[in-house]
Protein backbone atom coordinates (compact mmCIF):
# COMPACT_ATOMS: atom_id res chain seq x y z
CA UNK A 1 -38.55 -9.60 -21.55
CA UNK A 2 -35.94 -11.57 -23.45
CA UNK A 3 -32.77 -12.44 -21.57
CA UNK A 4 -29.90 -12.05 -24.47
CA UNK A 5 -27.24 -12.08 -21.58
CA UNK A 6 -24.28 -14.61 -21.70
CA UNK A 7 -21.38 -16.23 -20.57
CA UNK A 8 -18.95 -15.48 -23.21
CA UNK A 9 -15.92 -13.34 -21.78
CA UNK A 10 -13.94 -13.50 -25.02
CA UNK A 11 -15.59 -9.41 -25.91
CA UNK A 12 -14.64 -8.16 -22.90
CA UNK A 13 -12.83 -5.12 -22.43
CA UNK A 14 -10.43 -3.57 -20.03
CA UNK A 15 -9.43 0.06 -20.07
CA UNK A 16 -6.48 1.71 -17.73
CA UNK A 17 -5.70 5.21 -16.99
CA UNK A 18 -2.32 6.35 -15.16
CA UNK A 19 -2.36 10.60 -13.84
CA UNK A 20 0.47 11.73 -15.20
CA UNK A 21 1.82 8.74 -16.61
CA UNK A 22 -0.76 7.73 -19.45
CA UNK A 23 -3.64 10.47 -19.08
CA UNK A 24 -5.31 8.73 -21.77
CA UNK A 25 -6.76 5.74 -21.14
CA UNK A 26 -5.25 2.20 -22.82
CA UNK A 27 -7.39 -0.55 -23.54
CA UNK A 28 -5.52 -3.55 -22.38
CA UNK A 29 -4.85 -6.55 -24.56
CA UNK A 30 -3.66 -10.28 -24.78
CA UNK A 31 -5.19 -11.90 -22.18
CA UNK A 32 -4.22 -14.95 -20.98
CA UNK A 33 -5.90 -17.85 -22.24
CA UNK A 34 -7.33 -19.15 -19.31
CA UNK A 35 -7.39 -15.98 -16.93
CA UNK A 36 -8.47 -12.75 -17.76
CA UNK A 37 -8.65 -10.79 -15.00
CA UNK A 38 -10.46 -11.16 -11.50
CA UNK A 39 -11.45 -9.39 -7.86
CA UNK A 40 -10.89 -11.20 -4.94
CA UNK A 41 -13.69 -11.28 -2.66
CA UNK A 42 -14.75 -8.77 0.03
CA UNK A 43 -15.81 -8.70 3.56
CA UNK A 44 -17.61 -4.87 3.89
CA UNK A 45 -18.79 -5.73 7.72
CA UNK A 46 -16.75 -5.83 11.10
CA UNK A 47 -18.89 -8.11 13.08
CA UNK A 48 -18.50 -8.39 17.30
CA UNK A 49 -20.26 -10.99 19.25
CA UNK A 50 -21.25 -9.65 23.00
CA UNK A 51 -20.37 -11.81 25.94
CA UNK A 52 -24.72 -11.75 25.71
CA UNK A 53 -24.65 -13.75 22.67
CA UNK A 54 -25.90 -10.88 20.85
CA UNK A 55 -24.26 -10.25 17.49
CA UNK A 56 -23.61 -6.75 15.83
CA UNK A 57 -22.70 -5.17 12.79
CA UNK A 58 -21.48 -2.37 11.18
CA UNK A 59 -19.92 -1.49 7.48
CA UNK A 60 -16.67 -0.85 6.74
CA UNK A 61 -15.45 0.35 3.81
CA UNK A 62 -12.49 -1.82 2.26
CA UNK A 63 -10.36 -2.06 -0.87
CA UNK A 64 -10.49 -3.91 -3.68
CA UNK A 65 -8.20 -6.36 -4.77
CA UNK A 66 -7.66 -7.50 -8.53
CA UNK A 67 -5.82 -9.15 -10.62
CA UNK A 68 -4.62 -9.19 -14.64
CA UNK A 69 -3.18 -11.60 -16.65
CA UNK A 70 -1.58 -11.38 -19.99
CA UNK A 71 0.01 -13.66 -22.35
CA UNK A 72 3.43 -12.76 -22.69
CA UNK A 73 3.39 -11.41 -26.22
CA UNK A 74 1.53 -8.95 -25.30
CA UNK A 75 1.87 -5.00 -25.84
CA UNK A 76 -0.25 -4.61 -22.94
CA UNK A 77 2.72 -5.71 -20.58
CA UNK A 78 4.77 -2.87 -22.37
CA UNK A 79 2.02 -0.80 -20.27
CA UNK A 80 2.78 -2.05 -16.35
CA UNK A 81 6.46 -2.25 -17.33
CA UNK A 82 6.32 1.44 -17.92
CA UNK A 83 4.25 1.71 -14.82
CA UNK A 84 6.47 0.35 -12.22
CA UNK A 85 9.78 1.42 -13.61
CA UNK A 86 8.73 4.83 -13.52
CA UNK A 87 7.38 4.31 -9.53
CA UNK A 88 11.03 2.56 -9.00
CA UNK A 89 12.84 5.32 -10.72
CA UNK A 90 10.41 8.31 -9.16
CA UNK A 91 9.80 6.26 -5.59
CA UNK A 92 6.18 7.07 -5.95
CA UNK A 93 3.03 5.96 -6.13
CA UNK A 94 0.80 7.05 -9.70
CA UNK A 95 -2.64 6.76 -9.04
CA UNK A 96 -5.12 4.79 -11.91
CA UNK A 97 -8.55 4.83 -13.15
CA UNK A 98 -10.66 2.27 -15.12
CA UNK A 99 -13.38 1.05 -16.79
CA UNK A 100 -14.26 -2.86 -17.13
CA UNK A 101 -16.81 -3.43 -20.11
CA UNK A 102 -18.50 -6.63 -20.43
CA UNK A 103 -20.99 -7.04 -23.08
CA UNK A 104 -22.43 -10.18 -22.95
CA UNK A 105 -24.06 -9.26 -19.47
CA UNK A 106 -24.33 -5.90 -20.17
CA UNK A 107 -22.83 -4.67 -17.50
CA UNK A 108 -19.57 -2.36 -17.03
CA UNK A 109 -17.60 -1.43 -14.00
CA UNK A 110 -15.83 1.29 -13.00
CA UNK A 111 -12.66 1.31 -10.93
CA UNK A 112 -11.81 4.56 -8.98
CA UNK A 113 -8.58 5.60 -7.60
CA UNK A 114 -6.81 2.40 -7.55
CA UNK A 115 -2.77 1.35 -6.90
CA UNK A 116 -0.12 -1.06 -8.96
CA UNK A 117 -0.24 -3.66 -6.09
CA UNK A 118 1.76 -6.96 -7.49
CA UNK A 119 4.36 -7.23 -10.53
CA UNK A 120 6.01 -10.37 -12.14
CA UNK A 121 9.27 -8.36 -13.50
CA UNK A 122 10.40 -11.33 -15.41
CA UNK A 123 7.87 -13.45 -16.92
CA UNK A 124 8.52 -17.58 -15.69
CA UNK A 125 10.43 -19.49 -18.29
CA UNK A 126 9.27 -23.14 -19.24
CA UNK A 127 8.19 -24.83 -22.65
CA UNK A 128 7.19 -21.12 -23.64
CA UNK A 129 7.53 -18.08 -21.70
CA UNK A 130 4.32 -17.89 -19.36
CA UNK A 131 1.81 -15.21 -18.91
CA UNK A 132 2.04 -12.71 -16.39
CA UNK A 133 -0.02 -11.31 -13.54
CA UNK A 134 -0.13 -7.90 -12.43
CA UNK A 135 -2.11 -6.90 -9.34
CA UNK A 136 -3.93 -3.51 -8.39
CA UNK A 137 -5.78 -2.24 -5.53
CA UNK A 138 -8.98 -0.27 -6.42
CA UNK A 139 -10.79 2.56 -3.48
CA UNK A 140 -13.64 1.36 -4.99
CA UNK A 141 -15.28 -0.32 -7.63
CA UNK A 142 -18.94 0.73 -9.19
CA UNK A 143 -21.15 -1.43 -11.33
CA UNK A 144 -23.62 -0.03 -13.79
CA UNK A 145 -25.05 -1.28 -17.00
CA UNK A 146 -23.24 -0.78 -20.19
């Protein structure tokens, strides 16, 4: 069995979904050069060490954090701008859906009922104007081939 699997993360794609903001999902564009997107890790386990020495452990079900960042030409910013004005102007939270395709391993992920965590509302200023990161928190994330 051939492995045709790769490193390359330049095809990979990135689709959002907003309830009743953008009920069709957006495929999200102009990443940063350097810094797509990525999940920090997780710890799943609570762990407690009896006065015995005897360790135990137990799952726990936690959230997960990640993170996407954009050049700052792109339209895809136009999409979390939208996003957390309309949570400033409605003082609520919009709950969002997605799907994370990446080809060259052949894998895809799906994000489940996740929350606009983190937002840069004016991009930094230097030589150029710098890209910006936007933050979510998924319930849970699923991995499947593509």
């Amino acid at each position: 069995m051939a492995n045709n699997r790769t490193i390359t993360a330049a095809n990979a794609i990135i689709y959002l979904q907003v309830a009743g903001l953008f009920d069709v999902a957006q495929r999200i564009q102009g990443f940063s050069a350097d810094d797509i997107t990525d999940t920090d890790q997780v710890e799943p386990s609570e762990f407690s060490m009896g006065v015995d020495g005897r360790l135990s452990a137990g799952y726990a079900p936690v959230a997960v954090p990640q993170n996407i960042t954009l050049q700052a030409d792109s339209l895809s910013n136009d999409f979390f701008e939208t996003w957390w004005a309309v949570e400033q102007q409605q003082r609520e939270k919009f709950v969002a859906s997605g799907t994370i395709i990446l080809s060259a391993t052949n894998r895809k992920y799906d994000l489940t009922r996740g929350f606009l965590r983190g937002y840069v509302a004016v991009p930094s200023l230097k030589r150029t104007i710098q890209p910006r990161r936007y933050s979510l928190t998924w319930e849970r994330v699923t991995p499947a081939p593509n």
